[in-house]
Protein backbone atom coordinates (compact mmCIF):
# COMPACT_ATOMS: atom_id res chain seq x y z
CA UNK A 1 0.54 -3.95 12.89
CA UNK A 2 -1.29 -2.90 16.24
CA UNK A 3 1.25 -4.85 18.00
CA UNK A 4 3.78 -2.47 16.44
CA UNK A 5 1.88 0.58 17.95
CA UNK A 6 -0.25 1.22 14.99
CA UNK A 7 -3.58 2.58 15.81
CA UNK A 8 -6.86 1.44 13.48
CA UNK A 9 -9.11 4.36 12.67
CA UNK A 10 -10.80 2.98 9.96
CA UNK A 11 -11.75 1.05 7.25
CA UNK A 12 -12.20 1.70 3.43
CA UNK A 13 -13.02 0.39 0.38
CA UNK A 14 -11.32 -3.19 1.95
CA UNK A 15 -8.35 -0.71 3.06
CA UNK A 16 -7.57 -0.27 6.93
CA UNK A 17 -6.78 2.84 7.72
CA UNK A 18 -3.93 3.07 10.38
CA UNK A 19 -1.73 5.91 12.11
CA UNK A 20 1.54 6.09 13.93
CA UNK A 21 4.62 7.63 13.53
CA UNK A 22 6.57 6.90 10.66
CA UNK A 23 10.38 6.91 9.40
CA UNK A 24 10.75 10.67 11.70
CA UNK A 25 7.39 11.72 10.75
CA UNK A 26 4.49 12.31 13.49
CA UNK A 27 0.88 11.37 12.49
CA UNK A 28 1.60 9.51 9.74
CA UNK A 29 -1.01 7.45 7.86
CA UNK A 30 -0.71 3.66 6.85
CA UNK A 31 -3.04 1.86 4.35
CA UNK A 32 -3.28 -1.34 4.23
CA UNK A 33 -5.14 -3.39 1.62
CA UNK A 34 -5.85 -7.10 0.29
CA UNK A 35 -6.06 -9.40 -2.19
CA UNK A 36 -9.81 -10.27 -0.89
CA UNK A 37 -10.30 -13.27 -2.89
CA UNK A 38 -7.33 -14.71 -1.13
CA UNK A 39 -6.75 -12.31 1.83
CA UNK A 40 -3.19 -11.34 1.28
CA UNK A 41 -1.39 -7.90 2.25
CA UNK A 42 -1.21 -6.43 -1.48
CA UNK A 43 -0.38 -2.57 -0.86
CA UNK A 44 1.08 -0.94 2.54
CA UNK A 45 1.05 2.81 1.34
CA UNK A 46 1.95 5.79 3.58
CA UNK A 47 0.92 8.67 3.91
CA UNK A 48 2.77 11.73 5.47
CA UNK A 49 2.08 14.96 6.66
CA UNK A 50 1.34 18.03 4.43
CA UNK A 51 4.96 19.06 2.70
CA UNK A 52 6.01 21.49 0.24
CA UNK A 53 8.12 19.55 -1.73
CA UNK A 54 7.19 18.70 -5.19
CA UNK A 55 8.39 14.87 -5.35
CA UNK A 56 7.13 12.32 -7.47
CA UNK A 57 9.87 9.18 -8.20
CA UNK A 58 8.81 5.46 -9.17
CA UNK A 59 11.26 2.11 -9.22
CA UNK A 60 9.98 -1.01 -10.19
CA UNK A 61 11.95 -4.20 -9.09
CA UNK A 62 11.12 -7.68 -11.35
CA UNK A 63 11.99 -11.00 -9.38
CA UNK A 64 10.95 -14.27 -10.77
CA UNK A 65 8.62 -14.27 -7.93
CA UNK A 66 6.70 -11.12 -8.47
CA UNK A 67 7.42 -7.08 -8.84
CA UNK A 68 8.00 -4.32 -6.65
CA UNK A 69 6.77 -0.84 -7.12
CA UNK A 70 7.99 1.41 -5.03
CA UNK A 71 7.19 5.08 -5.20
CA UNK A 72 7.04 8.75 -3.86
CA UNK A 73 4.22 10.77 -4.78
CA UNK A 74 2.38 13.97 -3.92
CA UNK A 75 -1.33 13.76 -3.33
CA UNK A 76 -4.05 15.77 -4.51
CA UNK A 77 -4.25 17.90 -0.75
CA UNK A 78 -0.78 18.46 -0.38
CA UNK A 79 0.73 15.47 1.17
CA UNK A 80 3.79 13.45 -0.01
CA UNK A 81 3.39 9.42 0.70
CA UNK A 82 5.38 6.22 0.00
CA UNK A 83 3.66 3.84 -1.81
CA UNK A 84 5.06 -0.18 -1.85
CA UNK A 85 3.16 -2.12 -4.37
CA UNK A 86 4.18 -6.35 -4.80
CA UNK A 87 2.74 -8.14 -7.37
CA UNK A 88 3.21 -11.91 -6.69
CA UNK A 89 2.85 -14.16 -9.28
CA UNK A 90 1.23 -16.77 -7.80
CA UNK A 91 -1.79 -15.26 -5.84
CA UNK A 92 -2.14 -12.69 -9.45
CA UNK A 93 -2.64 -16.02 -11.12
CA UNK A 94 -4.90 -17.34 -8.66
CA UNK A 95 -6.81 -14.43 -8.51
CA UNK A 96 -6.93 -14.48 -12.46
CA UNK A 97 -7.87 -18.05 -12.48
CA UNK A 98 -10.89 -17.32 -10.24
CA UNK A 99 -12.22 -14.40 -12.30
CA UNK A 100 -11.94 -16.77 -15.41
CA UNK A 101 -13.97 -19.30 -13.76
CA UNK A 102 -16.58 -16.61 -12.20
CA UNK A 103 -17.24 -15.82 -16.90
């Protein structure tokens, strides 16, 4: 994503914390986070500037594959973000598998 002109500010909780502009939005910030027991992109969430708008709308897509979520939301502070959730099926299992061998 830095090759795409996305800046790294920081890192959370396993979640980099990137900015750029986004879809006609300045400043926006990017989250990206990972499966860590099998370092894989899980979530890419965005996060745009403060807006008035009350908006809040959820879709979830089911492939044999896996599931989309995709989402707009309104965050505690003000700002309205995009949130693109994919829930593979095979790293969930592996990841399930390894947490049933870690009991």
């Amino acid at each position: 994503m830095k090759q795409a002109g996305f800046t790294h500010i920081g890192t959370q909780d396993g979640t980099a914390i990137l900015q750029r502009d986004f879809a006609g939005f300045k400043s926006c910030t990017v989250d990206v986070s990972t499966l860590k027991a099998v370092n894989v992109v899980s979530t890419i969430g965005v996060i745009f500037p403060a807006c008035e708008d009350r908006c809040t709308w959820y879709t979830t897509f089911e492939t044999k594959n896996g599931d989309i979520q995709l989402s707009l939301q309104k965050g505690e502070y003000g700002q309205c973000f995009v949130l693109l959730e994919y829930y593979d099926k095979i790293n969930t299992d592996t990841v399930r598998s390894a947490a049933m061998n870690d009991l």
